[in-house]
PDB file of N, CA and C in Angstrom:
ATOM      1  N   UNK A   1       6.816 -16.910 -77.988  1.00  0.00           N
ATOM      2  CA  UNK A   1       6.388 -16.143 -79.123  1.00  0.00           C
ATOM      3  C   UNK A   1       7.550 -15.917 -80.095  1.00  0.00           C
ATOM      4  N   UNK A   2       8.543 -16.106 -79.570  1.00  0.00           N
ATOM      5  CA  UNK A   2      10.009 -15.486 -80.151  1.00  0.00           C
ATOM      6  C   UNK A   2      10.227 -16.642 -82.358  1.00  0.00           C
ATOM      7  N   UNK A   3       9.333 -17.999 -81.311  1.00  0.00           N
ATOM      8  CA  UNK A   3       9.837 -18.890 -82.622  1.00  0.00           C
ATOM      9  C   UNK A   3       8.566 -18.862 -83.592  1.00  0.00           C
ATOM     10  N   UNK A   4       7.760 -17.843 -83.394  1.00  0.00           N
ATOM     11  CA  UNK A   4       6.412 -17.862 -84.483  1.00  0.00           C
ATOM     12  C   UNK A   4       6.840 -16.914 -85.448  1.00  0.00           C
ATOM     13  N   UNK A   5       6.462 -17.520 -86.843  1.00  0.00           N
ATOM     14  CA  UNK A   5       6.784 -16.643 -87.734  1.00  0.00           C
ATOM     15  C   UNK A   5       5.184 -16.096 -88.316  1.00  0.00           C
ATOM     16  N   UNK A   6       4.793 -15.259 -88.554  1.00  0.00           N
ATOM     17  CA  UNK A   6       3.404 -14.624 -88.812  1.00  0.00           C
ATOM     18  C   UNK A   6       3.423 -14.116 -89.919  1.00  0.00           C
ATOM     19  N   UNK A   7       2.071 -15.039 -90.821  1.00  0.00           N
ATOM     20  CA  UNK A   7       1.658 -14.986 -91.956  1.00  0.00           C
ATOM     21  C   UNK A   7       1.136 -13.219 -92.410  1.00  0.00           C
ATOM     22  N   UNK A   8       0.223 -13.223 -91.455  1.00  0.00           N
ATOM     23  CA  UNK A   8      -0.950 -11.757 -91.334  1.00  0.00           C
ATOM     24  C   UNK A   8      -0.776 -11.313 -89.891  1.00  0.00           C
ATOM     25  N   UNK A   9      -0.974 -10.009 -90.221  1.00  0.00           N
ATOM     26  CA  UNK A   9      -1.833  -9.718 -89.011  1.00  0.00           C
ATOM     27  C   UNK A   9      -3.520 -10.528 -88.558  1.00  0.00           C
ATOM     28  N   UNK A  10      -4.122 -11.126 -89.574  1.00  0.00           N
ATOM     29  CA  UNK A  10      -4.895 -11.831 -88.780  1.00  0.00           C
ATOM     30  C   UNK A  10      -3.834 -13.047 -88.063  1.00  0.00           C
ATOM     31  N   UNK A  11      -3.165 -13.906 -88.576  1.00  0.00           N
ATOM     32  CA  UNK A  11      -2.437 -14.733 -88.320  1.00  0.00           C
ATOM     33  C   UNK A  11      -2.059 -14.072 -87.090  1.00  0.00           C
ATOM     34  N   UNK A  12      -1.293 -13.772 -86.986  1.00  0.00           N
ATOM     35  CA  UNK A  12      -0.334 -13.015 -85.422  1.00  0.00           C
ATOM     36  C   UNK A  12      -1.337 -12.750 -84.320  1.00  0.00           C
ATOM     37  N   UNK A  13      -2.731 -12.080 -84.634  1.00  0.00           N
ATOM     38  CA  UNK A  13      -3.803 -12.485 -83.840  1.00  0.00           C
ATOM     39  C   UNK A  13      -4.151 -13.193 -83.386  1.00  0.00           C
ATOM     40  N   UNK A  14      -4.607 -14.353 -84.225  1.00  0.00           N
ATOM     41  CA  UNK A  14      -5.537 -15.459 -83.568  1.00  0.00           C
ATOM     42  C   UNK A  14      -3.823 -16.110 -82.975  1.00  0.00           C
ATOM     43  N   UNK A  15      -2.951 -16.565 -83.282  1.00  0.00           N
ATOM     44  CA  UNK A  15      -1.684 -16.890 -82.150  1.00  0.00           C
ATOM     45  C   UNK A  15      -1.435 -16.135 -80.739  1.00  0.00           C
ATOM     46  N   UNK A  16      -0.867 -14.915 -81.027  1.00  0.00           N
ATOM     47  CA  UNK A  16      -1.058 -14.365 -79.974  1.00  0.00           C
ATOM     48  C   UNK A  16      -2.287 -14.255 -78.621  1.00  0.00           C
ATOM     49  N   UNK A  17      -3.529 -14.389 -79.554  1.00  0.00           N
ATOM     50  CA  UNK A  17      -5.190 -14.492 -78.254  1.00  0.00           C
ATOM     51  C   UNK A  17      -4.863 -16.258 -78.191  1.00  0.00           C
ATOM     52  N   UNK A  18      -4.394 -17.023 -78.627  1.00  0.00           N
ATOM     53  CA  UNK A  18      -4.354 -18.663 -78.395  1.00  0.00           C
ATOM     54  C   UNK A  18      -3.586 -18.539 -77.183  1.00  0.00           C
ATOM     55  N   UNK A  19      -2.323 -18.252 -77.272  1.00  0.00           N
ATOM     56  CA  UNK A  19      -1.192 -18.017 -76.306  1.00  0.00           C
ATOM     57  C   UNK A  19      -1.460 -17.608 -74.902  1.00  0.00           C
ATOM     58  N   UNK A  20      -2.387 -16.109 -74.990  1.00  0.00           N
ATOM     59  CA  UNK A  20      -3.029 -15.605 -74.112  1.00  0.00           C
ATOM     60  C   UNK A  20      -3.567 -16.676 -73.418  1.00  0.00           C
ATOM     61  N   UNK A  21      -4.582 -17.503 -73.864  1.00  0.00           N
ATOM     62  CA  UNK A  21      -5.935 -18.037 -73.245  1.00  0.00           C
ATOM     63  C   UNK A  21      -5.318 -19.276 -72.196  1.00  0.00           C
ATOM     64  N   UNK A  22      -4.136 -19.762 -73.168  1.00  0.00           N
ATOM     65  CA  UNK A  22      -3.596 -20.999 -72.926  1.00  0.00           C
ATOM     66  C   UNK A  22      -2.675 -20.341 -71.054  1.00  0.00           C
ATOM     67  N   UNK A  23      -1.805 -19.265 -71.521  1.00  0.00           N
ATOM     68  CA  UNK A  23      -1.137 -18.490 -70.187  1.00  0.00           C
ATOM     69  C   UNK A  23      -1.919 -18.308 -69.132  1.00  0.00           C
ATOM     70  N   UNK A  24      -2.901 -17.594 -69.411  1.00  0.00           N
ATOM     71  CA  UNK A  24      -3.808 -17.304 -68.604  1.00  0.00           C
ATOM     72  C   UNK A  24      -5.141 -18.299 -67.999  1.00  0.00           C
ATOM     73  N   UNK A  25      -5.257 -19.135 -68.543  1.00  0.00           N
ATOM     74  CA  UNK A  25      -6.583 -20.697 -68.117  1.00  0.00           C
ATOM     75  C   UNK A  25      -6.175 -21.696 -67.858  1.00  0.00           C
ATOM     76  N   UNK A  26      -4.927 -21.585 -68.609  1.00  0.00           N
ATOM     77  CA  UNK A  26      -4.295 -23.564 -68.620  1.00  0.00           C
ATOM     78  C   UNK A  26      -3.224 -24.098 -67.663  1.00  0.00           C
ATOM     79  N   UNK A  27      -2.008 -22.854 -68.059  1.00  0.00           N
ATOM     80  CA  UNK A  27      -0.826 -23.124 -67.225  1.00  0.00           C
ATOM     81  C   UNK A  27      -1.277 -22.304 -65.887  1.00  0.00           C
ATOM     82  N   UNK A  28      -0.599 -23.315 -65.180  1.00  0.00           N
ATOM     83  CA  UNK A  28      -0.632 -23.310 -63.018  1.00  0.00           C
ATOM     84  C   UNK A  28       0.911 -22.493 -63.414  1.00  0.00           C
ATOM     85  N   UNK A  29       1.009 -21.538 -62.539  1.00  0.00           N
ATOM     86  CA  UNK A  29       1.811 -20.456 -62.032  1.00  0.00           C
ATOM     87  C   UNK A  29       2.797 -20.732 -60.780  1.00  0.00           C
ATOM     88  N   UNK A  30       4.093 -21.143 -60.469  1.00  0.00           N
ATOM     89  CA  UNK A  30       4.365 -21.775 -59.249  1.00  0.00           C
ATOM     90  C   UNK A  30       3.753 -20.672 -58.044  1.00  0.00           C
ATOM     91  N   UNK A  31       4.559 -19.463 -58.637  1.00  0.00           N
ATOM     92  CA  UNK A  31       4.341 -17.791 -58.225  1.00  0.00           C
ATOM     93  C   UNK A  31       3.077 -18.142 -57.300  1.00  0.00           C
ATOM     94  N   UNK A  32       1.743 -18.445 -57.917  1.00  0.00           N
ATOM     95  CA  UNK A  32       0.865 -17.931 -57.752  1.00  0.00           C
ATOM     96  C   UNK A  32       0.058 -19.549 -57.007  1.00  0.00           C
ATOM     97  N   UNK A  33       1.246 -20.112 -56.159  1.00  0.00           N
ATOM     98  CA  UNK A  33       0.908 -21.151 -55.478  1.00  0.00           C
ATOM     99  C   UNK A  33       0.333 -22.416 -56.394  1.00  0.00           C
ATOM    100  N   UNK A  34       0.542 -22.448 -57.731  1.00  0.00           N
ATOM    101  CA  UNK A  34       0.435 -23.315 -58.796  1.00  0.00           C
ATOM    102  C   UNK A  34      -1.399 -23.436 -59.479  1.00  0.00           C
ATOM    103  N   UNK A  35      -1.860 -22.600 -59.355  1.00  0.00           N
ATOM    104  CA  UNK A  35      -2.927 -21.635 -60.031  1.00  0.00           C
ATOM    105  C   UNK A  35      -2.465 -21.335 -60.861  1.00  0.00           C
ATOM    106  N   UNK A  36      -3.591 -21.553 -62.252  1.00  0.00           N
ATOM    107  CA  UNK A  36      -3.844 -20.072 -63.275  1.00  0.00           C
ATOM    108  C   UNK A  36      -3.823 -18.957 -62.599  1.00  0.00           C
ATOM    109  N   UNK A  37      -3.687 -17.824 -63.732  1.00  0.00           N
ATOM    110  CA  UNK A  37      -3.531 -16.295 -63.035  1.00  0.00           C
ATOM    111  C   UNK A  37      -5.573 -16.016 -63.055  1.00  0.00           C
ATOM    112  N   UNK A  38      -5.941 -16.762 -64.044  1.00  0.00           N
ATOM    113  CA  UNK A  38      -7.515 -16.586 -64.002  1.00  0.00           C
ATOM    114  C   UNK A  38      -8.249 -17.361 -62.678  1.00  0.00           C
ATOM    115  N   UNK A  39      -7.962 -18.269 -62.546  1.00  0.00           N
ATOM    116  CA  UNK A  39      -8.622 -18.899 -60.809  1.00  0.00           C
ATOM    117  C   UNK A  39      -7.802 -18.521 -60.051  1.00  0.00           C
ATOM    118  N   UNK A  40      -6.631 -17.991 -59.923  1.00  0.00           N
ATOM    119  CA  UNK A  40      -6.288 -16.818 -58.749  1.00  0.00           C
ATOM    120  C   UNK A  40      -6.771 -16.137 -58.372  1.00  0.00           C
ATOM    121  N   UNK A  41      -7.029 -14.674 -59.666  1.00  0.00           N
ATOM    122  CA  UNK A  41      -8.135 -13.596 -59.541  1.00  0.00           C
ATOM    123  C   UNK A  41      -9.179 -14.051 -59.340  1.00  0.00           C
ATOM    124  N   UNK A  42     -10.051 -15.328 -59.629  1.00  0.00           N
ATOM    125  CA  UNK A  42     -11.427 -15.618 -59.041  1.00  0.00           C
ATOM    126  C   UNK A  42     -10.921 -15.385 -57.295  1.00  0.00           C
ATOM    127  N   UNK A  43     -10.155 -16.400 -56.802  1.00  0.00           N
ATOM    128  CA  UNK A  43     -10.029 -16.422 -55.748  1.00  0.00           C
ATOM    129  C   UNK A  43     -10.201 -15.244 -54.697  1.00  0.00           C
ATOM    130  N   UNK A  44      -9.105 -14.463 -55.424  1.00  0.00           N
ATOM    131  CA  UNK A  44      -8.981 -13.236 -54.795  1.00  0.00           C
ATOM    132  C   UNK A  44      -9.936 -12.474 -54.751  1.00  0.00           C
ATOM    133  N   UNK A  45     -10.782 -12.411 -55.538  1.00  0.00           N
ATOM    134  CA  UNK A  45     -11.781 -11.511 -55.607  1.00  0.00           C
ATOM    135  C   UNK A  45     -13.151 -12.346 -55.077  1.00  0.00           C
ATOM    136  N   UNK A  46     -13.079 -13.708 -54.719  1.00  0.00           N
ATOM    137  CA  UNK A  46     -14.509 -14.113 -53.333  1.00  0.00           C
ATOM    138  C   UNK A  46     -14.491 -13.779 -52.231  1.00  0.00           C
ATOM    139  N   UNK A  47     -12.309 -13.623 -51.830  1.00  0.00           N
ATOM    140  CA  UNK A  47     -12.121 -13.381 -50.583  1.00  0.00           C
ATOM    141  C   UNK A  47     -12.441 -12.021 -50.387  1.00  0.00           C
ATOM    142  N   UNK A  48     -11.910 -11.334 -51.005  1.00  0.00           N
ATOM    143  CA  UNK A  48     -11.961  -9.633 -51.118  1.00  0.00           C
ATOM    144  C   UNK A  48     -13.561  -9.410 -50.899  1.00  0.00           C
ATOM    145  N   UNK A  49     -14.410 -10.243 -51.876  1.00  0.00           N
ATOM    146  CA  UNK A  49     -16.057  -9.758 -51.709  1.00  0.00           C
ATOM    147  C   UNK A  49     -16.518 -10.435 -50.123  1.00  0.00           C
ATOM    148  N   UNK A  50     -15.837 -11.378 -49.401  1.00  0.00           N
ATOM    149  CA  UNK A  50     -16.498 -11.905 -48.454  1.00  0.00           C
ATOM    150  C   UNK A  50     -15.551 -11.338 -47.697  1.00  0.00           C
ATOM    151  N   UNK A  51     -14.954 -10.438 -47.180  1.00  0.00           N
ATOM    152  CA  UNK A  51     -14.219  -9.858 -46.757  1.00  0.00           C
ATOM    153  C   UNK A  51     -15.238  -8.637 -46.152  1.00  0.00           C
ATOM    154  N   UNK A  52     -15.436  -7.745 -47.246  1.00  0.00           N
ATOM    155  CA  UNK A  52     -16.368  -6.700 -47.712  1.00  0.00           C
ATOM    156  C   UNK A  52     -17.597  -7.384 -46.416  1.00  0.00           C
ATOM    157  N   UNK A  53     -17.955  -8.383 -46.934  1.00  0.00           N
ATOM    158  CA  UNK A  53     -19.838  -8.590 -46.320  1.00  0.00           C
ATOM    159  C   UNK A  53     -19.226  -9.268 -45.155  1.00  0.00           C
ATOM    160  N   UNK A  54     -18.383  -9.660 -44.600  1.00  0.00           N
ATOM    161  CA  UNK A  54     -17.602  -9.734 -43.323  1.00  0.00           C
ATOM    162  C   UNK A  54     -17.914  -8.226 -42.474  1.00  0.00           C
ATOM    163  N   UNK A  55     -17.037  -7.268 -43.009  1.00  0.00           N
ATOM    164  CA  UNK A  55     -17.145  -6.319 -42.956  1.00  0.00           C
ATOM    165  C   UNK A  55     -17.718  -5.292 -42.349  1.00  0.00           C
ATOM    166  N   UNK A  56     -18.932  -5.484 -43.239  1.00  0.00           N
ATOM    167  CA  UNK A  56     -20.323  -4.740 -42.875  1.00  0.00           C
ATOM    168  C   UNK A  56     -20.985  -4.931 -41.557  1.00  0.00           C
ATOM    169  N   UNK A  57     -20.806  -6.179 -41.283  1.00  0.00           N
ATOM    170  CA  UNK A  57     -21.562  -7.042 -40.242  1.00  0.00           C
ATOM    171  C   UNK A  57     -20.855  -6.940 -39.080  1.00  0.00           C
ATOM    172  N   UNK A  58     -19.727  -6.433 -38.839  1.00  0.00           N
ATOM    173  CA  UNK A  58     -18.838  -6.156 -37.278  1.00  0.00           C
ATOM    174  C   UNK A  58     -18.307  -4.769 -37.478  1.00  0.00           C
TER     175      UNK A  58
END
């Protein structure tokens, strides 16, 4: 973000939510076993729900 220079505040918007989408959907994370941070949290949260209905049942 450091080398964007911003026209508007609309400008600085629609860059900044591009940036976002791209961080968060596109780029694999090594951190995060080389996943997006968005199909991580899917992940985490089927195990967590089948966890839950695991759960219930013992």
């Amino acid at each position: 973000m450091n080398i964007n220079s911003f026209y508007s505040l609309l400008h600085a918007r629609v860059v900044i939510s591009d940036w976002k989408t791209e961080y968060n959907h596109d780029r694999p994370h090594s951190s995060l076993g080389y996943l997006t941070p968005a199909e991580y949290a899917r992940q985490r949260t089927n195990q967590m729900e089948n966890d839950d209905i695991h759960n219930v049942w013992t």
